[in-house]
Protein backbone atom coordinates (compact mmCIF):
# COMPACT_ATOMS: atom_id res chain seq x y z
CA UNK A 1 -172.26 186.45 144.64
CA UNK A 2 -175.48 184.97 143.33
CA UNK A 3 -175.76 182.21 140.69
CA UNK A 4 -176.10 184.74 137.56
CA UNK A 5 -172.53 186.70 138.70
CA UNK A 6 -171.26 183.04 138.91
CA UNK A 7 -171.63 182.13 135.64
CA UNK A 8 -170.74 185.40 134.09
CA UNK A 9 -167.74 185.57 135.54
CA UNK A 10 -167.15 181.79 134.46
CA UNK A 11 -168.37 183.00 131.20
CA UNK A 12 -165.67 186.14 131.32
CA UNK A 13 -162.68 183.26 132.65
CA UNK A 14 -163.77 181.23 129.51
CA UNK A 15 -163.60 183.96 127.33
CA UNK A 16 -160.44 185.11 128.39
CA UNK A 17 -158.69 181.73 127.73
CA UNK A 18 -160.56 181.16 124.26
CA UNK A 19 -159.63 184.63 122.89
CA UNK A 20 -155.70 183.65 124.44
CA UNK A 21 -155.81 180.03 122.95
CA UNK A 22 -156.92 182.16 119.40
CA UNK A 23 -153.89 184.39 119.41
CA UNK A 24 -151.88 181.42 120.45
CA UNK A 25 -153.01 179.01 117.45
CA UNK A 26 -152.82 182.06 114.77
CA UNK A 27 -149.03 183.26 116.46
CA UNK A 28 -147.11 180.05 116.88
CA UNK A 29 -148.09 177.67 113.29
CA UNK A 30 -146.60 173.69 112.61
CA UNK A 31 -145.56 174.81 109.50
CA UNK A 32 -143.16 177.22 110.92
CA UNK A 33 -142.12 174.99 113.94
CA UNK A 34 -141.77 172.30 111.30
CA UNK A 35 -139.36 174.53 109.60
CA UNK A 36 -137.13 175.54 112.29
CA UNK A 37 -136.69 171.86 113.51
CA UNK A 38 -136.30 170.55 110.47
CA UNK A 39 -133.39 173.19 109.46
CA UNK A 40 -131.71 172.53 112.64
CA UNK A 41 -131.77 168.88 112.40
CA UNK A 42 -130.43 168.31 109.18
CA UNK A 43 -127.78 166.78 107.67
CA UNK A 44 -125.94 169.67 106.86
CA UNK A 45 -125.48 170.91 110.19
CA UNK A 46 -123.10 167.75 111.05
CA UNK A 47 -125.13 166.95 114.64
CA UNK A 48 -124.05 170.58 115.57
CA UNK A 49 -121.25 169.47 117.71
CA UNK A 50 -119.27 171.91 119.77
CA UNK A 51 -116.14 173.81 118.33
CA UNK A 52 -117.40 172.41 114.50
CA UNK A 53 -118.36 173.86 111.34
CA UNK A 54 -121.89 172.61 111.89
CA UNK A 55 -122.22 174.49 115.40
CA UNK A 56 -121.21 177.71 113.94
CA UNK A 57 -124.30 177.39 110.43
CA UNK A 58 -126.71 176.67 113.32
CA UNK A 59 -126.03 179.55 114.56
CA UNK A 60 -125.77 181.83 111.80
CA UNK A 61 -129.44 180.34 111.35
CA UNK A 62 -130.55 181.42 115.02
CA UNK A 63 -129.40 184.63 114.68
CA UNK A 64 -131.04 185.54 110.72
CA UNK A 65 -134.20 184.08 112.65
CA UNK A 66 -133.84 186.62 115.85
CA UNK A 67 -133.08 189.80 113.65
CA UNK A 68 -136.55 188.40 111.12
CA UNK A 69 -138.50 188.32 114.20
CA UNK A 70 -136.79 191.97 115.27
CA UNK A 71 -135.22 191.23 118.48
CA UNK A 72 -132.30 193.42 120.20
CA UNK A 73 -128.63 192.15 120.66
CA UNK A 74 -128.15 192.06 124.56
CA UNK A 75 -126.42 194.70 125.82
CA UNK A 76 -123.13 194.21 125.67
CA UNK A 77 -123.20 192.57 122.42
CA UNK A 78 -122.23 193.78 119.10
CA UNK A 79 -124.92 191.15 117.75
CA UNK A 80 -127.23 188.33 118.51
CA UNK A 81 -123.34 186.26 119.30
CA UNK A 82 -122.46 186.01 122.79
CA UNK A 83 -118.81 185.00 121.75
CA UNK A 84 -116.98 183.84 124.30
CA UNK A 85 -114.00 181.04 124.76
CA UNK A 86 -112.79 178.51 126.70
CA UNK A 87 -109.10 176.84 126.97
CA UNK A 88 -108.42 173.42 126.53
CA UNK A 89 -105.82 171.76 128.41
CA UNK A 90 -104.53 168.45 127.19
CA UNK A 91 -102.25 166.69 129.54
CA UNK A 92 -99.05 165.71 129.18
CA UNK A 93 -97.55 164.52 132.04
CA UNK A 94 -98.80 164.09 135.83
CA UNK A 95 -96.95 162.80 139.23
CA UNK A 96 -98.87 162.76 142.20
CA UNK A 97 -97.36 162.31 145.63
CA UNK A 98 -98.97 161.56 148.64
CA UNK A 99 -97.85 161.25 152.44
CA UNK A 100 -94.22 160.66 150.95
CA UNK A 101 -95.81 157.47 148.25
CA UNK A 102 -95.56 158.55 144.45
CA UNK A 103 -98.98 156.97 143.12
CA UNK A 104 -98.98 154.57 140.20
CA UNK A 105 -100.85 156.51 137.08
CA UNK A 106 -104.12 154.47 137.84
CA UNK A 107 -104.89 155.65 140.79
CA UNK A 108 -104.89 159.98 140.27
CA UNK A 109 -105.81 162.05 137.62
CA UNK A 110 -105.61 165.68 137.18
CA UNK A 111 -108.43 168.19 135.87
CA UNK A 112 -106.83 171.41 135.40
CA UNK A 113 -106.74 174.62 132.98
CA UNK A 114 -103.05 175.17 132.66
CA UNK A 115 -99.52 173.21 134.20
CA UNK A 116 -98.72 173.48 137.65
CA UNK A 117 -96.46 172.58 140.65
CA UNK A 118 -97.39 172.16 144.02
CA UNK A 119 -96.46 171.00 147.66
CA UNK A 120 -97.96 171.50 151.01
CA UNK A 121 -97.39 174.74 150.96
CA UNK A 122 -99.45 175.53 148.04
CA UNK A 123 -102.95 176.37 149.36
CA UNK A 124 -105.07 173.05 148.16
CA UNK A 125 -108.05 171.75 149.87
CA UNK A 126 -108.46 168.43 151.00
CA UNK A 127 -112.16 166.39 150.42
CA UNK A 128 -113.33 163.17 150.13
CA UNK A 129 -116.20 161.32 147.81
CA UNK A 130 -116.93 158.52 150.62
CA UNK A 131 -118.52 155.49 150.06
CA UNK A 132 -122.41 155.83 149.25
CA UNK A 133 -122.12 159.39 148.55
CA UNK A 134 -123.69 160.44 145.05
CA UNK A 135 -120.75 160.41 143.15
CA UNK A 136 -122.40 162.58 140.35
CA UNK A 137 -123.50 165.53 142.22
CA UNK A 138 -120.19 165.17 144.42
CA UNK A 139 -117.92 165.46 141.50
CA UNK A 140 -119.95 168.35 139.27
CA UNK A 141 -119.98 170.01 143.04
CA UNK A 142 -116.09 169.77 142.48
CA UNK A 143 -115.69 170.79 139.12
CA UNK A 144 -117.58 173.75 139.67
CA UNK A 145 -116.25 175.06 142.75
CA UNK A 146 -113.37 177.28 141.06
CA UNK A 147 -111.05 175.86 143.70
CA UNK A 148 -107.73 173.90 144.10
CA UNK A 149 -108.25 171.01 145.52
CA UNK A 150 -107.01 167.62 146.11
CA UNK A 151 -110.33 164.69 146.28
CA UNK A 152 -109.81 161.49 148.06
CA UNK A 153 -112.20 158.97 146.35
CA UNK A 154 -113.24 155.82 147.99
CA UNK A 155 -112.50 152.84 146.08
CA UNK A 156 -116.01 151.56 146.10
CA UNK A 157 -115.98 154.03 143.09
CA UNK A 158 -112.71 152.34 140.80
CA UNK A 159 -115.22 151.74 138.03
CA UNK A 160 -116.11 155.15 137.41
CA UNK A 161 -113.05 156.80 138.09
CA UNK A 162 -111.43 154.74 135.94
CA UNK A 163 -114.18 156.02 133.14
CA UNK A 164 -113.66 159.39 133.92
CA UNK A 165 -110.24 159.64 134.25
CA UNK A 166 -109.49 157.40 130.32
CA UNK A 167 -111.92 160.65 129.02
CA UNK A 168 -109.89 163.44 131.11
CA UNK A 169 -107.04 161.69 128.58
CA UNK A 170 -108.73 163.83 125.78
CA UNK A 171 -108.44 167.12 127.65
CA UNK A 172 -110.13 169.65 130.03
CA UNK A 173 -112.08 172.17 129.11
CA UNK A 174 -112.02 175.60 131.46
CA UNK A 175 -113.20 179.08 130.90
CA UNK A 176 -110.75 181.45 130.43
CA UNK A 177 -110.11 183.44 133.83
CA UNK A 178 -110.20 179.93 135.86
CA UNK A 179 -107.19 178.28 135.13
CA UNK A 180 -106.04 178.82 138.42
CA UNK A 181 -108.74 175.90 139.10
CA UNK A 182 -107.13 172.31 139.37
CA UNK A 183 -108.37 169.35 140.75
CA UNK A 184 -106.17 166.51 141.83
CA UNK A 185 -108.73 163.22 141.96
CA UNK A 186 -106.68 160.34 144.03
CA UNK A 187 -108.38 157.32 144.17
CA UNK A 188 -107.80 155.58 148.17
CA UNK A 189 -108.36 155.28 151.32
CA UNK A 190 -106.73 158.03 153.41
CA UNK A 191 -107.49 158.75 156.69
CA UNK A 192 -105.27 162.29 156.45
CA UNK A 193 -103.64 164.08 153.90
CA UNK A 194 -100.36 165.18 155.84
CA UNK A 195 -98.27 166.09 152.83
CA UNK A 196 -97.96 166.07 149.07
CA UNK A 197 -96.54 167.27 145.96
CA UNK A 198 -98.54 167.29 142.36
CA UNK A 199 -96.23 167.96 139.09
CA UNK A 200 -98.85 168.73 136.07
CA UNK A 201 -97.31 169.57 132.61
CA UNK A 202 -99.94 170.15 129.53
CA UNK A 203 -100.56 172.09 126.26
CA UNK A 204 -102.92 174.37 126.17
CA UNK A 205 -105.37 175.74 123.14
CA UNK A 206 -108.08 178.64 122.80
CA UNK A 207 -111.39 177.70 121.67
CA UNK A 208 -114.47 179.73 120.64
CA UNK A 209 -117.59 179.19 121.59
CA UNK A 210 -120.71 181.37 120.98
CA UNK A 211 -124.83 181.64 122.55
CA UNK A 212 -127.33 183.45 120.43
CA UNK A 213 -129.25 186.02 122.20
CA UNK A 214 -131.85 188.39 121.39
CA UNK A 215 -133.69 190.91 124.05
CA UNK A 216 -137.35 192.33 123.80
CA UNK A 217 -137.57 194.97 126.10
CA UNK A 218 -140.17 194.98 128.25
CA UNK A 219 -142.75 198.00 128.24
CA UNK A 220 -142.94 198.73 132.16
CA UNK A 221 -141.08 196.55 134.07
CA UNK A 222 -137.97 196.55 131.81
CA UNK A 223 -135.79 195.90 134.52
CA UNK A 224 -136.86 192.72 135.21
CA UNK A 225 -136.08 189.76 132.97
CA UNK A 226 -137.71 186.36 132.11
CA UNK A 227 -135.74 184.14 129.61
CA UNK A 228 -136.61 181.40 127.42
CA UNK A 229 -133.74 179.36 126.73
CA UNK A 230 -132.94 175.84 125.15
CA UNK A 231 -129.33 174.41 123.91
CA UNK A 232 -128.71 174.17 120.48
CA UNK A 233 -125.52 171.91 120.27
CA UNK A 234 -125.51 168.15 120.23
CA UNK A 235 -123.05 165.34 119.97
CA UNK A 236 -122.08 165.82 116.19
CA UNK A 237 -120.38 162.85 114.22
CA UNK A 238 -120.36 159.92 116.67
CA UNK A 239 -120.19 156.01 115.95
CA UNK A 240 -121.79 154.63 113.11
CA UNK A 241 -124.68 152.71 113.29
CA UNK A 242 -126.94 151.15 110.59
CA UNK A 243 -124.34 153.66 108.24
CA UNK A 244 -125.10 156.81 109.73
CA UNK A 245 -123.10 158.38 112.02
CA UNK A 246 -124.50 162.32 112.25
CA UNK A 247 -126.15 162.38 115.90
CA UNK A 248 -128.70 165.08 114.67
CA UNK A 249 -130.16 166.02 117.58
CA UNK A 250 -133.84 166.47 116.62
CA UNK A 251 -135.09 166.17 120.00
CA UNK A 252 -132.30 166.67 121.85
CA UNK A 253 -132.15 170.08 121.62
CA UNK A 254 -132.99 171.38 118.40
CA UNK A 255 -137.12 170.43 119.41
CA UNK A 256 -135.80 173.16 122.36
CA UNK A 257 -134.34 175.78 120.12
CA UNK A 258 -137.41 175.53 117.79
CA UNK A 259 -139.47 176.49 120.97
CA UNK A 260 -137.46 179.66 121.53
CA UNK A 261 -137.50 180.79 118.35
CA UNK A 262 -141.21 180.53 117.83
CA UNK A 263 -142.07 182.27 121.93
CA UNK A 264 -139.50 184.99 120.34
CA UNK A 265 -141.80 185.67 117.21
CA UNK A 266 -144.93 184.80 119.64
CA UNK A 267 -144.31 187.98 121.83
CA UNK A 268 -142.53 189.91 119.12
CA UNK A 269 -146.28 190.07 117.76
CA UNK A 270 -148.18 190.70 120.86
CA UNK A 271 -145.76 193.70 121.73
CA UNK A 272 -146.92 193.99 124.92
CA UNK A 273 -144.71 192.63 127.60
CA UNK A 274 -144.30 194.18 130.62
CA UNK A 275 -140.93 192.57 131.72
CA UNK A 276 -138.03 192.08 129.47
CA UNK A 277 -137.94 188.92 127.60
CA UNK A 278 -134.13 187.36 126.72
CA UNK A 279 -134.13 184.88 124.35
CA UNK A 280 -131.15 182.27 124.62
CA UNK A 281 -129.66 179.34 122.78
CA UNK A 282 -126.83 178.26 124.61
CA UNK A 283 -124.01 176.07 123.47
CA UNK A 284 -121.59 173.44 124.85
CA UNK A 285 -124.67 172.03 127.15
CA UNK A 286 -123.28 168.54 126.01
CA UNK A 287 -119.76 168.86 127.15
CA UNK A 288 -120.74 170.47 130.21
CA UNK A 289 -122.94 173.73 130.30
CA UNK A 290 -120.20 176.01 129.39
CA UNK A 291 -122.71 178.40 127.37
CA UNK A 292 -125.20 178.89 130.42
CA UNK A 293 -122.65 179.14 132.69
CA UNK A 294 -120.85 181.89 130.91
CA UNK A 295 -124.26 183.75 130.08
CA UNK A 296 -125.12 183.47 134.02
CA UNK A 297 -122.33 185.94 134.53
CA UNK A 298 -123.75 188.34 132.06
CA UNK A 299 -126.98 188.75 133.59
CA UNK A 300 -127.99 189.60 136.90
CA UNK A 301 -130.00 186.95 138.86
CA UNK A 302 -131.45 189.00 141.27
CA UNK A 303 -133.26 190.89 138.19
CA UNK A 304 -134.44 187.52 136.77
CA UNK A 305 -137.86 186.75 137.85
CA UNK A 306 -138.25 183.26 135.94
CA UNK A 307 -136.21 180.79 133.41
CA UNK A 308 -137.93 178.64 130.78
CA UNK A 309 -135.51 176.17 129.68
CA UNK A 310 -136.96 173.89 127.01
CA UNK A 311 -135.31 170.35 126.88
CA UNK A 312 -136.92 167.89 124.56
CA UNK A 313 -140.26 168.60 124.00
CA UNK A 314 -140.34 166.34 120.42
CA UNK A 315 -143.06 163.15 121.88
CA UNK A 316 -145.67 162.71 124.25
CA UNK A 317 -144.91 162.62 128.05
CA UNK A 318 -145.09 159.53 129.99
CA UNK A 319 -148.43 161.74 130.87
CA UNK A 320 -149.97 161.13 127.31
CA UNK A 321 -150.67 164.17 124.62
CA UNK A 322 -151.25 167.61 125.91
CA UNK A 323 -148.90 167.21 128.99
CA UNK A 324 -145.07 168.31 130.05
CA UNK A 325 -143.43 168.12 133.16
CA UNK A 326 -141.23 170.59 135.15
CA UNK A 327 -138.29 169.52 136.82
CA UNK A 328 -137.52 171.25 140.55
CA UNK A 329 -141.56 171.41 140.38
CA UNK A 330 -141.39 171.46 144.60
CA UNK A 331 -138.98 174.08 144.78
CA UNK A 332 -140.69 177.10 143.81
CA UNK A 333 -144.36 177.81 142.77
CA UNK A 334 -143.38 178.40 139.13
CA UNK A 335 -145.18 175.25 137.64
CA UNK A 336 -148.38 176.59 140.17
CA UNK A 337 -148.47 179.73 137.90
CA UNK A 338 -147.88 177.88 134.85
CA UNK A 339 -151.26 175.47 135.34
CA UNK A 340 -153.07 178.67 136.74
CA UNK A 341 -153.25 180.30 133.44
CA UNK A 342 -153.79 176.96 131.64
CA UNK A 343 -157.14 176.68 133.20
CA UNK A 344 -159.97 176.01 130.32
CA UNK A 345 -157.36 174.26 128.51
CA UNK A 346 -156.66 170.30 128.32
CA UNK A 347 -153.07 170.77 128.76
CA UNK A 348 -151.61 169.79 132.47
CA UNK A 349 -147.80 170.54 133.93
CA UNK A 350 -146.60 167.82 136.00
CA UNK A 351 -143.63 167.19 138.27
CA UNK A 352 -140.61 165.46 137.52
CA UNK A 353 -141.78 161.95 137.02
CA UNK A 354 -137.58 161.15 137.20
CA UNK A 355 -136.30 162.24 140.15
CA UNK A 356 -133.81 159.56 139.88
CA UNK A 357 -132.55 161.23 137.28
CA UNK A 358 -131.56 164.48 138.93
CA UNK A 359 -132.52 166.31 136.15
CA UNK A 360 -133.15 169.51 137.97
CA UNK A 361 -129.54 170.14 137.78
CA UNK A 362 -128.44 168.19 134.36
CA UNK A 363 -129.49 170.98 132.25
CA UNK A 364 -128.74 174.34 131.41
CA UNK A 365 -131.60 175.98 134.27
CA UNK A 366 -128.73 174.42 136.99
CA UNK A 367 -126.30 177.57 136.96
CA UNK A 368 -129.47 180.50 137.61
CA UNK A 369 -131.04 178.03 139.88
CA UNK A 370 -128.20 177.50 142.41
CA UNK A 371 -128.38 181.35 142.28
CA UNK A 372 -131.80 181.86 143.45
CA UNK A 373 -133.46 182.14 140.40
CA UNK A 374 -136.74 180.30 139.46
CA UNK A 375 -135.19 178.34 136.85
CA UNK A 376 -136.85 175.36 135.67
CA UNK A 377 -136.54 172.49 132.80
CA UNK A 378 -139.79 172.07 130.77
CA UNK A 379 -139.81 168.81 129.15
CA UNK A 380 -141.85 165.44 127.64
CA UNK A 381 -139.20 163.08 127.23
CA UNK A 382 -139.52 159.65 128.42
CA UNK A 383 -136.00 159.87 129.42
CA UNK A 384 -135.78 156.15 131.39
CA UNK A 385 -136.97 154.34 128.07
CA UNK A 386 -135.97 156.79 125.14
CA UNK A 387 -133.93 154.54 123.19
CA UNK A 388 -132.91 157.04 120.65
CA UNK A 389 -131.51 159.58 122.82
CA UNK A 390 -128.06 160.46 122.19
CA UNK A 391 -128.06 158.47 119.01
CA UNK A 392 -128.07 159.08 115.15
CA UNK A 393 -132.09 157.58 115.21
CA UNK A 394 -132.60 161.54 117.27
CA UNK A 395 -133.96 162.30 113.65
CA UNK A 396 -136.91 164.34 112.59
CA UNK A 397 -138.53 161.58 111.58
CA UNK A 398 -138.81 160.50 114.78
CA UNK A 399 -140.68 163.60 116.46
CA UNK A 400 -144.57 164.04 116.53
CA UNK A 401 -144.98 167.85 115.40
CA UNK A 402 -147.55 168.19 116.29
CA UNK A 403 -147.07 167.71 120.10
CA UNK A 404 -144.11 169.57 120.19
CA UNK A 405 -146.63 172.75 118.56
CA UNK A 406 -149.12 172.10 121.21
CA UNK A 407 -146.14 172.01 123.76
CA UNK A 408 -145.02 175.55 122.44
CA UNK A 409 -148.46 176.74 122.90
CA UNK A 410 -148.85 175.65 125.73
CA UNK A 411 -145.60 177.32 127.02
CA UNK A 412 -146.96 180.80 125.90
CA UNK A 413 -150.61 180.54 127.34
CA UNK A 414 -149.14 179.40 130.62
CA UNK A 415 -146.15 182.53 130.91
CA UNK A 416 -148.19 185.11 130.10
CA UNK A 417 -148.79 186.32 133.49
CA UNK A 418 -145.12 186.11 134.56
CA UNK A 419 -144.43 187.86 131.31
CA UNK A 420 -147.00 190.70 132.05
CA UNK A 421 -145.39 191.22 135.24
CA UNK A 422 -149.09 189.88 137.20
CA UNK A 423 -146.91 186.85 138.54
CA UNK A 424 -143.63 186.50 139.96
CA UNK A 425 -142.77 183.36 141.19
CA UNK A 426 -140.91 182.23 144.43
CA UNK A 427 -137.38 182.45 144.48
CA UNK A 428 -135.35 179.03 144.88
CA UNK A 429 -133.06 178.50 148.18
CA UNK A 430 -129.83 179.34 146.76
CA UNK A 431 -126.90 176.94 147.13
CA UNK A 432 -124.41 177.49 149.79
């Protein structure tokens, strides 16, 4: 290629990005993303907590702005709710027995969807947490293994099970279909479980729960599905401080929701994507991503080329303006893609800059991800020095606007190839 077919294709590349970044600035306006945050955030909605009044007029909002923009219920779905419920089992009384000792009430705790009896006989596993294992990812490993189980925990770890089990006090939240799930946490230093017996009374309540989800079909490729997803609960009413105590959630997720709602209208306009596009706000991230994991089952991963979950996108990154990073960055070429089609622009994707933070799996990407699917956080918080996360100072007065605009942008320059069905990217190794 001589020097004149060099720079006319560079011309052409150039071209191509300007007349994108055009559509993009014309599509997705401040004003509007100023709108939908703003709405989300206020005081009205309560903080949006889960199983409140609030939760429920955020969602009424989310799904008047999904049937504006003309999006399809998913199938399935009488509307844009993905109702759904989970069962909350308060205890009331629990014995634990080990090798012939009954334990004193400090040392066990139960996490279970419904009472119980059982002795050796009854079919539980044995495992341990050892000392210097990650407790975290041990215990979530637990919680979501839809087993019965009994789980030795070294006593290097008193402090935390002690935390955990004064807030399993308040309840335990299962979906409905896995109460035959209990765990039986011991805290102690066993070298073998030979026998025991575990006596669990509780009362048990239905709650509802509900995601918002709207569906543009894809033109071509219909069978194949990208979402764009963000949670749009938060803590609700929590501790005062400074007289307020509505944790409004500006940036924690509503910034999120705001980005789904504006890609929605984004491609809604264009009208030309190849793959279908689902739309998601899930609920109950806080209390433990009980809306992803239910919507997981409704959709088949194998059929999901890609996951955009937006977490926080209200500041700049630890990158400066113009930047967001990607959690699980290393394990697929997703974020590749991304800063492929941002070329020509001054916006740059970065890895994780937390990896101390596991965040890969602390948001609501985890439950397609351990599936296989590229499933991936996009985010700018600073989350080792945000001082106003979970807190009532998560206000809208807090954001910059205009970054979290430029973040949305950014979003839909950089999909559009995985959208059109050009790009797929690499699967992640699924979790044994």
């Amino acid at each position: 290629m001589n020097i004149k077919h060099i720079i006319a294709a560079s011309a052409l590349v150039a071209l191509s990005v300007n007349s994108f970044g055009q559509n993009v600035n014309k599509l997705i306006k401040r004003a509007d993303v100023e709108r939908i945050i703003k709405t989300l955030s206020a005081d009205d909605m309560q903080g949006r907590g889960t199983f409140t009044p609030g939760i429920e007029k955020a969602a009424t909002f989310i799904a008047n702005e999904f049937k504006q923009i003309g999006l399809t219920p998913l199938t399935g779905n009488k509307g844009y709710l993905q109702s759904f419920s989970l069962n909350r089992s308060t205890p009331l009384k629990a014995t634990v027995n080990i090798n012939g000792t009954e334990l004193s009430p400090d040392s066990a705790f139960v996490a279970a969807g419904a009472s119980f009896t059982w002795d050796s006989n009854s079919g539980a596993e044995v495992a341990k947490i050892a000392a210097g294992a990650n407790f975290r990812e041990e215990y979530f490993k637990y919680i979501e293994s839809g087993k019965k189980m009994i789980i030795v925990v070294d006593t290097s770890f008193h402090a935390i099970f002690k935390r955990i089990k004064q807030r399993s006090s308040d309840g335990q939240l299962v979906a409905k279909g896995s109460e035959k799930q209990a765990l039986v946490f011991v805290l102690g230093k066993y070298d073998e479980v030979k026998n025991y017996t575990v006596t669990y009374e509780s009362k048990t309540e239905e709650l509802p729960l509900a995601n918002v989800v709207g569906v543009l079909k894809g033109k071509t490729k219909p069978k194949e599905f990208v979402i764009f997803s963000g949670h749009y609960d938060h803590l609700g009413i929590i501790k005062p401080m400074d007289g307020d105590s509505i944790a409004n959630g500006a940036d924690d997720d509503a910034s999120g929701t705001t980005a789904v709602i504006s890609l929605a209208r984004y491609y809604k306009k264009l009208n030309n994507n190849a793959r279908t596009l689902i739309f998601v706000a899930f609920t109950a991230e806080e209390i433990g991503g009980y809306g992803s994991r239910h919507f997981s089952e409704k959709v088949d991963p194998e059929k999901t080329v890609a996951m955009f979950n937006i977490e926080m996108i209200g500041k700049a990154s630890k990158f400066g303006t113009n930047s967001a990073f990607i959690t699980g960055y290393e394990r697929s070429n997703f974020g590749t893609i991304l800063q492929k089609n941002l070329k020509g622009t001054v916006f740059q994707f970065h890895p994780d800059p937390y990896p101390e933070q596991e965040l890969f799996y602390r948001s609501d990407n985890a439950t397609l991800a351990r599936l296989g699917v590229p499933a991936h956080s996009i985010s700018t918080d600073q989350i080792d020095s945000d001082k106003l996360y979970h807190t009532v100072k998560d206000e809208f007065s807090s954001l910059d606007a205009g970054n979290i605009t430029s973040t949305i942008r950014a979003i839909a320059l950089s999909s559009r190839t995985i959208v059109s069905g050009k790009d797929t990217p690499t699967r992640i190794a699924k979790e044994k």
